[in-house]
C-alpha atoms as a PDB file:
ATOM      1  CA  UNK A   1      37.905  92.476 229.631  1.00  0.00           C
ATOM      2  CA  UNK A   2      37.488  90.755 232.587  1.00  0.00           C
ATOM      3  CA  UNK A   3      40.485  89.594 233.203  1.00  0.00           C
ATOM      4  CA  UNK A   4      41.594  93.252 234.371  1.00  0.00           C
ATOM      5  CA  UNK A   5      39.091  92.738 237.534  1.00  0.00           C
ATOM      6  CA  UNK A   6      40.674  89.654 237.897  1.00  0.00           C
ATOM      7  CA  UNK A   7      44.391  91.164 238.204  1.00  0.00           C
ATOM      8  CA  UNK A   8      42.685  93.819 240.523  1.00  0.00           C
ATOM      9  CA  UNK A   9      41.712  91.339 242.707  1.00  0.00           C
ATOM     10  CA  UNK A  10      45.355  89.473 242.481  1.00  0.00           C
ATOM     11  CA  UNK A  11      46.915  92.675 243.094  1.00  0.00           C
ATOM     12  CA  UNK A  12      45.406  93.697 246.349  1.00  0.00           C
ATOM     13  CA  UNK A  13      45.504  90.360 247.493  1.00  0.00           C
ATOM     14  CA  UNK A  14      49.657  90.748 246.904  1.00  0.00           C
ATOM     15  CA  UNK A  15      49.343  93.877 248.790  1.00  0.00           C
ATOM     16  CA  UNK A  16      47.481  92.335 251.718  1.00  0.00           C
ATOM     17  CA  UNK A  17      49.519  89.674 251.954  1.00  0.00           C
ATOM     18  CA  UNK A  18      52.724  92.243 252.368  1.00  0.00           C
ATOM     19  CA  UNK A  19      50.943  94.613 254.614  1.00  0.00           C
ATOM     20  CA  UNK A  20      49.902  91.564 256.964  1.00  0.00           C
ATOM     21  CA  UNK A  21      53.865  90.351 257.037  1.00  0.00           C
ATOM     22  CA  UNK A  22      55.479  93.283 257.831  1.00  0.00           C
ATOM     23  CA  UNK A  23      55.496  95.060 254.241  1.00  0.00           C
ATOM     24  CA  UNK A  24      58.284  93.385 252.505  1.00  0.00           C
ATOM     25  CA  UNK A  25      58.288  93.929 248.916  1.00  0.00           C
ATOM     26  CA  UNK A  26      56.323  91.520 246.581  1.00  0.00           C
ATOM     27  CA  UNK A  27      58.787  89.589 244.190  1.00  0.00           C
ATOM     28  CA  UNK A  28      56.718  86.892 242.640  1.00  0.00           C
ATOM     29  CA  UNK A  29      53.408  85.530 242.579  1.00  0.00           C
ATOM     30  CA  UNK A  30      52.183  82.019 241.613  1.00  0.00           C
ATOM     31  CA  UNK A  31      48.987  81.639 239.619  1.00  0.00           C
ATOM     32  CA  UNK A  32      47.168  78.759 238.187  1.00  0.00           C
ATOM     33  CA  UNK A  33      44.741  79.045 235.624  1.00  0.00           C
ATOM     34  CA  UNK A  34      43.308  76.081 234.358  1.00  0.00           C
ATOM     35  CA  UNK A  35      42.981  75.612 230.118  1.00  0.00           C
ATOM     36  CA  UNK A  36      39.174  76.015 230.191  1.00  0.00           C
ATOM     37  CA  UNK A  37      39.030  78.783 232.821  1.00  0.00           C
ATOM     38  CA  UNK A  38      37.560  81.428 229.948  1.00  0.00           C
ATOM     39  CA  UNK A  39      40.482  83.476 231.235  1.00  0.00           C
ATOM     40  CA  UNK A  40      43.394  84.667 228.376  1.00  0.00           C
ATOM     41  CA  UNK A  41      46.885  84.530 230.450  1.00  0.00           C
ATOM     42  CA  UNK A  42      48.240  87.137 228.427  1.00  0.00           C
ATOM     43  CA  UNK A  43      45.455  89.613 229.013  1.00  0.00           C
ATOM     44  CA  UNK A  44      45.818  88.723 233.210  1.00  0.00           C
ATOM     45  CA  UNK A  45      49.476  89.702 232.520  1.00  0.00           C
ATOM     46  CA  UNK A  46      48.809  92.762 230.796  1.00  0.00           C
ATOM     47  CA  UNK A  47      46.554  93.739 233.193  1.00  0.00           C
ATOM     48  CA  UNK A  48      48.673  92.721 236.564  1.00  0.00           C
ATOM     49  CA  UNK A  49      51.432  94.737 235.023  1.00  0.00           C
ATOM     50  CA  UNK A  50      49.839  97.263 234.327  1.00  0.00           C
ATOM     51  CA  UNK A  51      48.233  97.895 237.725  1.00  0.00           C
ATOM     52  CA  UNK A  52      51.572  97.157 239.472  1.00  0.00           C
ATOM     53  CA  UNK A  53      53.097 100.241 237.216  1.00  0.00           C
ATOM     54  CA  UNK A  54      54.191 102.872 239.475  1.00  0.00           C
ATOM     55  CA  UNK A  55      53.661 101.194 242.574  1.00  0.00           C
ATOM     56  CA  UNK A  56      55.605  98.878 245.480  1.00  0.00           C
ATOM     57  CA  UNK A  57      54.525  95.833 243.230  1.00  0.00           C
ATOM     58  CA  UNK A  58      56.218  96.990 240.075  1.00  0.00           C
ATOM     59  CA  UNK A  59      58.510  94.440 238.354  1.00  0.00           C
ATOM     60  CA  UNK A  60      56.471  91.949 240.127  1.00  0.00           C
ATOM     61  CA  UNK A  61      57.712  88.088 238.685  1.00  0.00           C
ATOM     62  CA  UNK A  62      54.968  85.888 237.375  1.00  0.00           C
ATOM     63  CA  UNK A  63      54.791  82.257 237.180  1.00  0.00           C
ATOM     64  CA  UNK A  64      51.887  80.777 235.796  1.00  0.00           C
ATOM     65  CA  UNK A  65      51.376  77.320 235.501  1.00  0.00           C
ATOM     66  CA  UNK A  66      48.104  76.505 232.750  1.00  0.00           C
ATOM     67  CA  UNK A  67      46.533  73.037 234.128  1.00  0.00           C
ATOM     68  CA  UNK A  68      45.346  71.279 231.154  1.00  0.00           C
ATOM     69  CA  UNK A  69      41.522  69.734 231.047  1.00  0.00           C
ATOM     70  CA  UNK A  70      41.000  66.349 233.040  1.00  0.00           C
ATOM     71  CA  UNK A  71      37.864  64.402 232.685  1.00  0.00           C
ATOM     72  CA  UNK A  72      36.879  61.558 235.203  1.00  0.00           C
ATOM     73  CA  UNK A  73      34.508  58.376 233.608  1.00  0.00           C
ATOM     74  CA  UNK A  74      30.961  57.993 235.219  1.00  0.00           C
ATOM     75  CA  UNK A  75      31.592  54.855 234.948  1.00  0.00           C
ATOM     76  CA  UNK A  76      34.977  53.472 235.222  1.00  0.00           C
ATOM     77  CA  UNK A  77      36.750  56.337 237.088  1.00  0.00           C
ATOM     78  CA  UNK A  78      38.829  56.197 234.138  1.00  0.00           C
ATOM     79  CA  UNK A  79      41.126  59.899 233.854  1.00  0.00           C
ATOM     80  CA  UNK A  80      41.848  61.323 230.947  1.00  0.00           C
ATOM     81  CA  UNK A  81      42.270  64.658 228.715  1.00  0.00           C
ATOM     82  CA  UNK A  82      39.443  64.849 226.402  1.00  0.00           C
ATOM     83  CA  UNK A  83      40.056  65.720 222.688  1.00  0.00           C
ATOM     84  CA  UNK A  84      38.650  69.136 221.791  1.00  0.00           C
ATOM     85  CA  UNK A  85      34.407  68.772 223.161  1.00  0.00           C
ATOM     86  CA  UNK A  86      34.624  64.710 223.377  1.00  0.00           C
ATOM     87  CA  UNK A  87      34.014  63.793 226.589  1.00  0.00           C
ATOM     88  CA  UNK A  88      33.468  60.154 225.919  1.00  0.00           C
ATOM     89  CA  UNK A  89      36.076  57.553 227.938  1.00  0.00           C
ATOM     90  CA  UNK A  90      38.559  56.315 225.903  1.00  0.00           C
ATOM     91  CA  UNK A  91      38.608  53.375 227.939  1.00  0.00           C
ATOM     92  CA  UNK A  92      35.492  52.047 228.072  1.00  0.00           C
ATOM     93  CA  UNK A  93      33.513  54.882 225.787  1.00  0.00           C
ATOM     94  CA  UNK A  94      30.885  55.290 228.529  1.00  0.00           C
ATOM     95  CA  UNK A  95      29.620  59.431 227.270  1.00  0.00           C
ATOM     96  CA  UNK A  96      29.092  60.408 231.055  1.00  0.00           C
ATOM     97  CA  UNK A  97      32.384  62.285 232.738  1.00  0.00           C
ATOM     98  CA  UNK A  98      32.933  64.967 234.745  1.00  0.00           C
ATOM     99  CA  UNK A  99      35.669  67.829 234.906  1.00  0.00           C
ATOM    100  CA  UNK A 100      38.312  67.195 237.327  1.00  0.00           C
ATOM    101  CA  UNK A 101      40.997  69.965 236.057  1.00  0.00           C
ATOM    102  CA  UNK A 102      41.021  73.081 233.695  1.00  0.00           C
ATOM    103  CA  UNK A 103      38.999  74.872 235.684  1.00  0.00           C
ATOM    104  CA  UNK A 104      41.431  76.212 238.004  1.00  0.00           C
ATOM    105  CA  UNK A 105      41.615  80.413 238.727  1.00  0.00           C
ATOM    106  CA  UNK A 106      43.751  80.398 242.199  1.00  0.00           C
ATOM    107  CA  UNK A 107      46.867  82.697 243.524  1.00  0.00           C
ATOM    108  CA  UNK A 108      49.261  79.501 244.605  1.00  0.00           C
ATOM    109  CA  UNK A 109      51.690  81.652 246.243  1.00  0.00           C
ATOM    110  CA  UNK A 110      53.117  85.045 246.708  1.00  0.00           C
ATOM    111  CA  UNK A 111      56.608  85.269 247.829  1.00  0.00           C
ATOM    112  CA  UNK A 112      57.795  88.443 249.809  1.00  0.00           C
ATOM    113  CA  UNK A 113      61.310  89.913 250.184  1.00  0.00           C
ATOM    114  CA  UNK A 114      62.242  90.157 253.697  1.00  0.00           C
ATOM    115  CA  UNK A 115      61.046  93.524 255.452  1.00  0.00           C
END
Protein backbone atom coordinates (compact mmCIF):
# COMPACT_ATOMS: atom_id res chain seq x y z
CA UNK A 1 0.00 0.00 0.00
CA UNK A 2 1.65 2.81 -1.12
CA UNK A 3 -0.49 5.22 -0.54
CA UNK A 4 0.46 5.03 3.34
CA UNK A 5 4.11 6.48 2.27
CA UNK A 6 2.30 8.86 0.48
CA UNK A 7 0.20 10.20 3.63
CA UNK A 8 3.64 9.99 5.50
CA UNK A 9 5.00 12.28 3.31
CA UNK A 10 1.67 14.66 3.45
CA UNK A 11 1.81 14.47 7.06
CA UNK A 12 5.22 15.78 7.80
CA UNK A 13 4.92 18.16 5.21
CA UNK A 14 1.62 19.52 7.46
CA UNK A 15 3.91 19.44 10.33
CA UNK A 16 6.65 21.46 8.64
CA UNK A 17 4.55 23.78 7.41
CA UNK A 18 3.19 24.50 11.24
CA UNK A 19 6.56 24.32 12.81
CA UNK A 20 7.91 26.95 10.14
CA UNK A 21 4.71 29.43 11.05
CA UNK A 22 4.86 29.52 14.49
CA UNK A 23 3.12 26.01 15.35
CA UNK A 24 -0.47 26.75 14.95
CA UNK A 25 -2.54 23.78 14.76
CA UNK A 26 -3.24 22.11 11.31
CA UNK A 27 -7.07 22.31 10.42
CA UNK A 28 -7.28 21.33 6.82
CA UNK A 29 -5.28 20.30 4.04
CA UNK A 30 -5.98 20.52 0.26
CA UNK A 31 -4.99 17.64 -1.99
CA UNK A 32 -5.36 16.94 -5.60
CA UNK A 33 -5.09 13.71 -7.01
CA UNK A 34 -5.67 13.36 -10.47
CA UNK A 35 -8.19 10.18 -11.82
CA UNK A 36 -5.25 8.24 -13.32
CA UNK A 37 -2.73 8.97 -10.54
CA UNK A 38 -2.68 4.92 -9.53
CA UNK A 39 -3.44 6.39 -6.12
CA UNK A 40 -7.01 5.08 -4.22
CA UNK A 41 -8.31 8.38 -2.25
CA UNK A 42 -9.82 6.34 0.26
CA UNK A 43 -6.72 4.38 1.12
CA UNK A 44 -4.63 8.14 1.32
CA UNK A 45 -7.46 8.93 3.81
CA UNK A 46 -7.17 5.96 5.78
CA UNK A 47 -3.76 6.28 5.96
CA UNK A 48 -3.51 10.31 6.75
CA UNK A 49 -5.91 9.56 9.53
CA UNK A 50 -4.46 7.17 10.77
CA UNK A 51 -1.00 8.72 11.16
CA UNK A 52 -2.57 11.96 12.48
CA UNK A 53 -4.21 9.62 15.44
CA UNK A 54 -2.86 10.71 18.64
CA UNK A 55 -1.03 13.55 17.52
CA UNK A 56 -1.31 17.71 17.03
CA UNK A 57 -2.78 16.81 13.49
CA UNK A 58 -5.64 14.71 14.72
CA UNK A 59 -9.11 15.61 13.34
CA UNK A 60 -7.22 17.08 10.55
CA UNK A 61 -10.12 18.26 7.59
CA UNK A 62 -9.55 16.92 4.14
CA UNK A 63 -10.57 18.28 0.92
CA UNK A 64 -9.72 16.49 -2.02
CA UNK A 65 -10.51 17.53 -5.27
CA UNK A 66 -10.06 14.23 -8.07
CA UNK A 67 -9.03 16.05 -11.54
CA UNK A 68 -10.51 13.99 -14.17
CA UNK A 69 -8.21 12.76 -17.37
CA UNK A 70 -7.56 15.52 -20.15
CA UNK A 71 -6.03 14.61 -23.40
CA UNK A 72 -4.56 17.30 -25.84
CA UNK A 73 -4.71 16.35 -30.01
CA UNK A 74 -1.23 16.06 -31.77
CA UNK A 75 -2.75 17.52 -34.19
CA UNK A 76 -5.45 19.95 -33.67
CA UNK A 77 -4.78 20.96 -30.01
CA UNK A 78 -8.17 19.77 -29.66
CA UNK A 79 -8.97 19.02 -25.44
CA UNK A 80 -10.90 16.53 -24.41
CA UNK A 81 -11.65 13.57 -21.77
CA UNK A 82 -10.96 10.37 -23.42
CA UNK A 83 -13.46 7.45 -23.06
CA UNK A 84 -12.02 4.60 -21.00
CA UNK A 85 -8.17 3.78 -23.13
CA UNK A 86 -9.35 5.83 -26.45
CA UNK A 87 -7.17 8.39 -26.93
CA UNK A 88 -8.22 9.21 -30.43
CA UNK A 89 -9.61 13.13 -31.00
CA UNK A 90 -13.04 13.31 -31.22
CA UNK A 91 -12.65 16.17 -33.33
CA UNK A 92 -10.66 15.37 -35.96
CA UNK A 93 -9.83 11.44 -34.93
CA UNK A 94 -6.09 12.10 -35.35
CA UNK A 95 -4.77 8.73 -32.67
CA UNK A 96 -1.76 10.93 -31.39
CA UNK A 97 -2.59 12.96 -27.87
CA UNK A 98 -0.99 13.58 -24.94
CA UNK A 99 -2.08 13.75 -21.14
CA UNK A 100 -2.69 17.13 -19.94
CA UNK A 101 -4.66 16.23 -16.50
CA UNK A 102 -5.26 13.08 -14.27
CA UNK A 103 -2.04 12.85 -13.36
CA UNK A 104 -2.00 15.19 -10.60
CA UNK A 105 -0.49 13.99 -6.80
CA UNK A 106 0.09 17.66 -5.12
CA UNK A 107 -0.71 19.14 -1.40
CA UNK A 108 -2.70 22.51 -2.75
CA UNK A 109 -2.85 23.97 0.57
CA UNK A 110 -2.65 23.52 4.25
CA UNK A 111 -4.44 25.94 6.35
CA UNK A 112 -3.18 26.62 10.00
CA UNK A 113 -5.11 27.94 13.04
CA UNK A 114 -3.54 30.96 14.35
CA UNK A 115 -0.62 30.25 16.97
Amino acid sequence: MHELAIASAIVERAQAVAQANGGGRVLKLGLRVGEISGVDPDALTFGIDALCRGTPLEGVALEMERPKRRQRCAACKTEFEPEGFLVACPACQHQTSECIAGTELDVTYIELEDP
